[in-house]
Protein backbone atom coordinates (compact mmCIF):
# COMPACT_ATOMS: atom_id res chain seq x y z
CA UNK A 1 0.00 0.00 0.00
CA UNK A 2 0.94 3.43 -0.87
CA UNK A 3 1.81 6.18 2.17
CA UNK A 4 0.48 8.47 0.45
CA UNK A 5 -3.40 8.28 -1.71
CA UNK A 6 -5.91 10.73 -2.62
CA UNK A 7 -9.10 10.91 -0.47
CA UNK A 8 -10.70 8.52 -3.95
CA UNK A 9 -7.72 6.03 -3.58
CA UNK A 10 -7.82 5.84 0.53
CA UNK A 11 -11.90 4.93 0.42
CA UNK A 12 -11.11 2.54 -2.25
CA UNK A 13 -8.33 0.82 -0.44
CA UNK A 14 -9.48 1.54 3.56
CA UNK A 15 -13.53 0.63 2.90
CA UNK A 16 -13.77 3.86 4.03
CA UNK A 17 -16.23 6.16 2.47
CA UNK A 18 -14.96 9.18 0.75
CA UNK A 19 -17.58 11.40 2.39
CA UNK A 20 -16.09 10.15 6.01
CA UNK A 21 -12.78 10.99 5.15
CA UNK A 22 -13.82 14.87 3.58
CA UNK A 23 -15.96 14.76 6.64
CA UNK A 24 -12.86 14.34 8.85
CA UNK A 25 -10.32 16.58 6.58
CA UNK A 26 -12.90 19.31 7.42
CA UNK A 27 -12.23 19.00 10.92
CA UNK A 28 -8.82 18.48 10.46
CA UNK A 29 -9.04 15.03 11.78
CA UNK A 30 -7.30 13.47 8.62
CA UNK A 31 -3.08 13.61 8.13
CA UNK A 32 -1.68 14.31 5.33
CA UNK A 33 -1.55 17.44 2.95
CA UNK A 34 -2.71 19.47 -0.12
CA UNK A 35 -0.76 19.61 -3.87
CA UNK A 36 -2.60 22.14 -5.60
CA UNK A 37 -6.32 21.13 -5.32
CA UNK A 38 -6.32 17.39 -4.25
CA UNK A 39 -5.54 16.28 -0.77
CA UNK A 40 -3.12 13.68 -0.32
CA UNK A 41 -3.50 11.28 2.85
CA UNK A 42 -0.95 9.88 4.74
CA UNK A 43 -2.70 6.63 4.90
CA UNK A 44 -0.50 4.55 7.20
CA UNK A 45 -1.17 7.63 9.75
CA UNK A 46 -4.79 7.42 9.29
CA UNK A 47 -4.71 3.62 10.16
CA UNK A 48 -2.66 4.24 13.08
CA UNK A 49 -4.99 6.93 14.37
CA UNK A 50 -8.15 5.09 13.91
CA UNK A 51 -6.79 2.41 15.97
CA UNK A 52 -6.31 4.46 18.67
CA UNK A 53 -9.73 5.92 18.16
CA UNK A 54 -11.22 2.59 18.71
CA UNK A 55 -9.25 1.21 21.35
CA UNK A 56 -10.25 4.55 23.45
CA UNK A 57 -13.76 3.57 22.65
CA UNK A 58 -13.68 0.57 23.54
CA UNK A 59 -12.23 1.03 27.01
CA UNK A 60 -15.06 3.71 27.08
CA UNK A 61 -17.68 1.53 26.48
CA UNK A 62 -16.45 -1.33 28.86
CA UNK A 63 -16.15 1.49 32.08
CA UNK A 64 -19.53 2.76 30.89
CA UNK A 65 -21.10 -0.90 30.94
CA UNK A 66 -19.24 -1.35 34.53
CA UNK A 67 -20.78 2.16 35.48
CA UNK A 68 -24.49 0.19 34.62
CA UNK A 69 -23.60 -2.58 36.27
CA UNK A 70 -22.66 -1.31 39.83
CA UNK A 71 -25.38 1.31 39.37
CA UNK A 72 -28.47 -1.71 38.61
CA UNK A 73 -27.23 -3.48 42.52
């Protein structure tokens, strides 16, 4: 895989869909940078940050279940 794809090549090769990924370039939420008009993403970066993203869910979720539980005794 390429480091570097535009938004087009990163949905086709991620699953991701293109509309996400302008969704999170708009909030600056997406590495990489611009060559005249296209935006190039630094894919490997992207990967690595969306793993983090969902490993700080996750842990989210399971103290937020735990919350539930103690709360329903």
């Amino acid at each position: 895989m390429k480091t570097y794809m535009t938004i087009r090549q990163t949905a086709s090769e991620t699953g991701l869909a293109a509309g996400t990924l302008r969704a999170r370039l708009k909030r600056n939420k997406l590495p990489g940078f611009y060559a005249g008009s296209r935006y190039y993403v630094n894919v490997p970066m992207l990967m690595q940050m969306l793993d983090a993203e969902s490993r700080l869910n996750a842990s989210l979720d399971t103290a937020e279940r735990e919350r539930e539980s103690d709360n329903a005794r």
